[in-house]
N, C-alpha and C. Protein backbone atom coordinates (compact mmCIF):
# COMPACT_ATOMS: atom_id res chain seq x y z
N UNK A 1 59.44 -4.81 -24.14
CA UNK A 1 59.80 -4.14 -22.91
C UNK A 1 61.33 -4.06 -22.83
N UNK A 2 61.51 -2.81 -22.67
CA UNK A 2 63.28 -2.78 -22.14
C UNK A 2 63.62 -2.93 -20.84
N UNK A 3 62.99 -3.51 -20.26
CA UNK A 3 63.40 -3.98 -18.51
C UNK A 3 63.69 -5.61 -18.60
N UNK A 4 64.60 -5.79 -18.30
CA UNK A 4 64.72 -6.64 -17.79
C UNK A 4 65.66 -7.65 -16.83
N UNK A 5 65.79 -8.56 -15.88
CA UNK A 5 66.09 -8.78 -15.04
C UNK A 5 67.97 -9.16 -15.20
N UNK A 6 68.66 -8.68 -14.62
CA UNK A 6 70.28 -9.34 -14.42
C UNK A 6 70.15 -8.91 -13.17
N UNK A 7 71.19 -10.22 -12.99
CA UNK A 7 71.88 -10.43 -11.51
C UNK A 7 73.02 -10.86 -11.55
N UNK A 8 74.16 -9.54 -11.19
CA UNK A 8 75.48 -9.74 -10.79
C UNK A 8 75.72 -11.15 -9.75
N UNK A 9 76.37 -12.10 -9.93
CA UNK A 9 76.51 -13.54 -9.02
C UNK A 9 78.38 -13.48 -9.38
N UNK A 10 78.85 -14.48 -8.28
CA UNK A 10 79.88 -14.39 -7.98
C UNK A 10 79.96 -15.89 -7.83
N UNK A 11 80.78 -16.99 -8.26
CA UNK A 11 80.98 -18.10 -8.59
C UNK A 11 80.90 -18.50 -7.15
N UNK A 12 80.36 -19.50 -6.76
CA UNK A 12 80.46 -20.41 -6.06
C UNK A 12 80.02 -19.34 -4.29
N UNK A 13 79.05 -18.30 -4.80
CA UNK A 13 78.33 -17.67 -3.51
C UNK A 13 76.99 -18.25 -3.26
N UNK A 14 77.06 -19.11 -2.50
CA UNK A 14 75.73 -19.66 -1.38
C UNK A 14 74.20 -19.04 -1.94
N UNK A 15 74.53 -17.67 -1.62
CA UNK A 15 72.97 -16.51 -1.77
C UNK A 15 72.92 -16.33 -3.77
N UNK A 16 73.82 -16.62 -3.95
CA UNK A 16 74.04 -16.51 -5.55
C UNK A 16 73.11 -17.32 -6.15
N UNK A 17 73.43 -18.68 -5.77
CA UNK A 17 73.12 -20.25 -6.50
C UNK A 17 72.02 -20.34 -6.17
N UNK A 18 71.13 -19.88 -4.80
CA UNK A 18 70.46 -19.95 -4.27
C UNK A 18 69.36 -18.79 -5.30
N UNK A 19 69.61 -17.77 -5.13
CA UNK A 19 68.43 -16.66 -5.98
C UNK A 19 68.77 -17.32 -7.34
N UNK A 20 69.13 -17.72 -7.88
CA UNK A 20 69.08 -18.42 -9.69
C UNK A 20 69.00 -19.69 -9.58
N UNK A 21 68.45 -20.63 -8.80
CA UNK A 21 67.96 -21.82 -8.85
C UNK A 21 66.60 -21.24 -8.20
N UNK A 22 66.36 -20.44 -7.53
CA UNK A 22 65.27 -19.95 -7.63
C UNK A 22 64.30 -19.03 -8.57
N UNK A 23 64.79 -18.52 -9.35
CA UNK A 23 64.30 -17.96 -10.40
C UNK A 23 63.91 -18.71 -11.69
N UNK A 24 65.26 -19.74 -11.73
CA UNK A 24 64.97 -20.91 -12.59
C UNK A 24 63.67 -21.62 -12.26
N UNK A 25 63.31 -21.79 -11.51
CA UNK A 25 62.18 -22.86 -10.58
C UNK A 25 60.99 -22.07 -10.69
N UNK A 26 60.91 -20.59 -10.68
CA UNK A 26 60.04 -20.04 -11.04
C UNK A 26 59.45 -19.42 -11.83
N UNK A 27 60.38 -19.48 -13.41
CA UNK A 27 60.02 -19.38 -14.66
C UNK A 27 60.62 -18.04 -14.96
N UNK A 28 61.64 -17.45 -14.25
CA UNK A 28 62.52 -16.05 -14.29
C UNK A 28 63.46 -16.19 -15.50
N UNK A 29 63.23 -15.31 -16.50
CA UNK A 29 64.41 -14.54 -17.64
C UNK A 29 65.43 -13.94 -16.91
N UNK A 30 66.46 -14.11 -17.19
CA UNK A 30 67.04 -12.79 -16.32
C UNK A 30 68.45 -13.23 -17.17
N UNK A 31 69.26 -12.32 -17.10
CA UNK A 31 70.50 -12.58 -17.54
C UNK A 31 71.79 -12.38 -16.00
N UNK A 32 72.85 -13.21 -15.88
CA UNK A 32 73.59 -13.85 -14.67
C UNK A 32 74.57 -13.30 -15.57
N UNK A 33 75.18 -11.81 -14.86
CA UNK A 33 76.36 -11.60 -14.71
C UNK A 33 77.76 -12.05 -13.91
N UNK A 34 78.68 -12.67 -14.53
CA UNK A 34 79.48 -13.27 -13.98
C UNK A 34 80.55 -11.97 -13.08
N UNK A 35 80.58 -11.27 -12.13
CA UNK A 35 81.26 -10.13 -11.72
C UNK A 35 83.03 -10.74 -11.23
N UNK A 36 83.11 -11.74 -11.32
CA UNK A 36 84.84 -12.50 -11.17
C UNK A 36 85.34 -12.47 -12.53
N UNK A 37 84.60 -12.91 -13.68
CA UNK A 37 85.40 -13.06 -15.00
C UNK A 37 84.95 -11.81 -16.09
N UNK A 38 83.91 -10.81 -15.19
CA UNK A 38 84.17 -9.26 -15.85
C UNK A 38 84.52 -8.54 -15.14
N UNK A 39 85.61 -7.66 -14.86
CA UNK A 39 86.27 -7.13 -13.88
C UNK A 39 85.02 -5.61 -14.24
N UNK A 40 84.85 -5.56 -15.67
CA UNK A 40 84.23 -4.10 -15.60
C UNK A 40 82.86 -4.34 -15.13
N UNK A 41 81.85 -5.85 -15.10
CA UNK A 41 80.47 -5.31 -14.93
C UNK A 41 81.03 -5.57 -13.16
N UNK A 42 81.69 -6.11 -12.13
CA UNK A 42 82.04 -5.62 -10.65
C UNK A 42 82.30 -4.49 -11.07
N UNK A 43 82.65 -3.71 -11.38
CA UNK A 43 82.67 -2.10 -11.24
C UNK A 43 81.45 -1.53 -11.43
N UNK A 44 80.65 -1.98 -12.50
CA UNK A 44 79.30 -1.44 -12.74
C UNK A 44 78.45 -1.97 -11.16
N UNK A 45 78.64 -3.07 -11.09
CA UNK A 45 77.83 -3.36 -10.09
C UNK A 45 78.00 -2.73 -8.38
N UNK A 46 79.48 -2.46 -8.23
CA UNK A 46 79.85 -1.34 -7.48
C UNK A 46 79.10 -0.08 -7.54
N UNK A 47 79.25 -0.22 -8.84
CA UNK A 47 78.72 2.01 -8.79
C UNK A 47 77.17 1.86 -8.52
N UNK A 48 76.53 1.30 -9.49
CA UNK A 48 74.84 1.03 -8.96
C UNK A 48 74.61 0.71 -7.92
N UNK A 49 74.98 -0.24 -6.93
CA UNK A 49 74.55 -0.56 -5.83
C UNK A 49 75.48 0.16 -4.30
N UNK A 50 76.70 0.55 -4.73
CA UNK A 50 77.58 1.41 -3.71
C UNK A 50 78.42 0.48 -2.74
N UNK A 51 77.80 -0.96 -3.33
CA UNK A 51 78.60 -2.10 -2.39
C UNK A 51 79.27 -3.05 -3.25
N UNK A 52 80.05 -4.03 -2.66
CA UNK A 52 80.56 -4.55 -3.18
C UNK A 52 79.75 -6.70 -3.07
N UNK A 53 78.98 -6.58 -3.10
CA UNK A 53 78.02 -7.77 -2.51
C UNK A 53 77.31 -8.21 -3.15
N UNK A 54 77.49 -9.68 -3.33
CA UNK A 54 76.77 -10.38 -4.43
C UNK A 54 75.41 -11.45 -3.86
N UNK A 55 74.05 -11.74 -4.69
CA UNK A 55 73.99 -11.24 -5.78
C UNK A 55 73.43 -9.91 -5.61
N UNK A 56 73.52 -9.03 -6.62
CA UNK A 56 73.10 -8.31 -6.76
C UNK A 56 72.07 -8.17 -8.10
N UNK A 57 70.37 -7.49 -8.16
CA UNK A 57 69.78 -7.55 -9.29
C UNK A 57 68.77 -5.90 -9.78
N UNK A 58 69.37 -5.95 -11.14
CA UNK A 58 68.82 -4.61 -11.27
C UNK A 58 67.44 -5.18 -12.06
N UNK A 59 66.48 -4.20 -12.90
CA UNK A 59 65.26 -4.32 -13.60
C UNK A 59 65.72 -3.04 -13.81
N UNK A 60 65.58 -2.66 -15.10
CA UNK A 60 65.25 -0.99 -15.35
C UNK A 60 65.84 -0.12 -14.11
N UNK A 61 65.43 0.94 -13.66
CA UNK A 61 65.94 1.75 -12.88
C UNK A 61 65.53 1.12 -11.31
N UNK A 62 65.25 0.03 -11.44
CA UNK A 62 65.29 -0.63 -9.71
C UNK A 62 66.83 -1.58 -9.45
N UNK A 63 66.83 -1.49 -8.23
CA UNK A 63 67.85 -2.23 -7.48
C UNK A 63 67.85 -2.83 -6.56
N UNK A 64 68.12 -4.04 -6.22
CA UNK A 64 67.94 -5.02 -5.19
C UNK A 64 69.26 -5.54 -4.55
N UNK A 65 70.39 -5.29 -3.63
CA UNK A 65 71.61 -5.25 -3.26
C UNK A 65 71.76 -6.23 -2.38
N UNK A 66 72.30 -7.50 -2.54
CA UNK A 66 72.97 -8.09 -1.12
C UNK A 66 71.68 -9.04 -0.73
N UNK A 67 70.83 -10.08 -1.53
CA UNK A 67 70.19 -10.21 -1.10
C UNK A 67 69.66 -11.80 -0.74
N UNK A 68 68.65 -12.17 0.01
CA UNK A 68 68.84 -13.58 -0.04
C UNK A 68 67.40 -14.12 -0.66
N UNK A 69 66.94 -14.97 -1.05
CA UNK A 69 65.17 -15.54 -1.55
C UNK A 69 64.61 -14.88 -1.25
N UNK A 70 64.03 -14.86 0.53
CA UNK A 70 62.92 -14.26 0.76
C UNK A 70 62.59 -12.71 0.32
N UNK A 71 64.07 -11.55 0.33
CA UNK A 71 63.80 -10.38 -0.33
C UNK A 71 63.83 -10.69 -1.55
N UNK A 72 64.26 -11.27 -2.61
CA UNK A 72 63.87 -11.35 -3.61
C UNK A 72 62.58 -11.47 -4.24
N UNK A 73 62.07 -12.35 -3.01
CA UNK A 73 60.41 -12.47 -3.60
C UNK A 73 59.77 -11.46 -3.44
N UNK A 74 59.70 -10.82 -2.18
CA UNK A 74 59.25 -9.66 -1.69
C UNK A 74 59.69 -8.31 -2.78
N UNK A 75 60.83 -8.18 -3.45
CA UNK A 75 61.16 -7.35 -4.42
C UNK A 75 60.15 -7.51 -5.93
N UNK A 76 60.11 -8.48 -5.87
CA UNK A 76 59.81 -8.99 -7.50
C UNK A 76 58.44 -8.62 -6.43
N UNK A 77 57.61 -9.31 -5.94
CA UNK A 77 56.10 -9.08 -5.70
C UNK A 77 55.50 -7.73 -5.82
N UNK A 78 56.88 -6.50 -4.81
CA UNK A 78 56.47 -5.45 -4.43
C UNK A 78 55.99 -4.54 -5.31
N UNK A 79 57.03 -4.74 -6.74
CA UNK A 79 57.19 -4.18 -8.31
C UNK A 79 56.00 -4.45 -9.18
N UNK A 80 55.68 -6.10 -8.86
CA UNK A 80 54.93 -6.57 -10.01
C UNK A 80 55.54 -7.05 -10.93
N UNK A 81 57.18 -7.47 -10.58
CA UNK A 81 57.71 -8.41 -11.52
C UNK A 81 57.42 -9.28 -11.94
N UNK A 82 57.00 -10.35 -12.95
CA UNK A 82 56.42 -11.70 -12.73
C UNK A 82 57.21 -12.19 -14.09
N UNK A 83 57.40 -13.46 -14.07
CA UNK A 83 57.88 -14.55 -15.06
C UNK A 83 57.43 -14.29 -16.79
């Protein structure tokens, strides 16, 4: 499968640590873009999402912007994302 999960995170953001200790806990792949020590994927993550707000998580052509656990779960459920 060519989908798969990153999430733009921003060092030491609350909602950050929080959705990837949760994903960790729930058996989530995903790859954790660092958007402070790549100046270009914050720009990518700018243009895809239109904000500037972390974390942010794409899958393939979905997007999830600005978000905290409970939408996360609700995202991943809504899709049929699973571990």
């Amino acid at each position: 499968m060519s989908e798969s999960l990153r999430v733009y995170v921003k060092p030491g953001c609350p909602w950050c640590l929080e959705a990837e200790a949760w994903l960790k806990r729930e058996g989530y792949v995903y790859e954790a873009v660092d958007v402070y020590a790549d100046p270009s994927a914050y720009e990518e993550m700018q243009r895809l999402s239109g904000q500037s707000c972390a974390p942010t998580l794409t899958y393939g052509d979905l997007l999830l912007a600005d978000f905290g656990v409970p939408e996360l779960e609700a995202f991943l459920e809504e899709h049929g994302i699973a571990p």
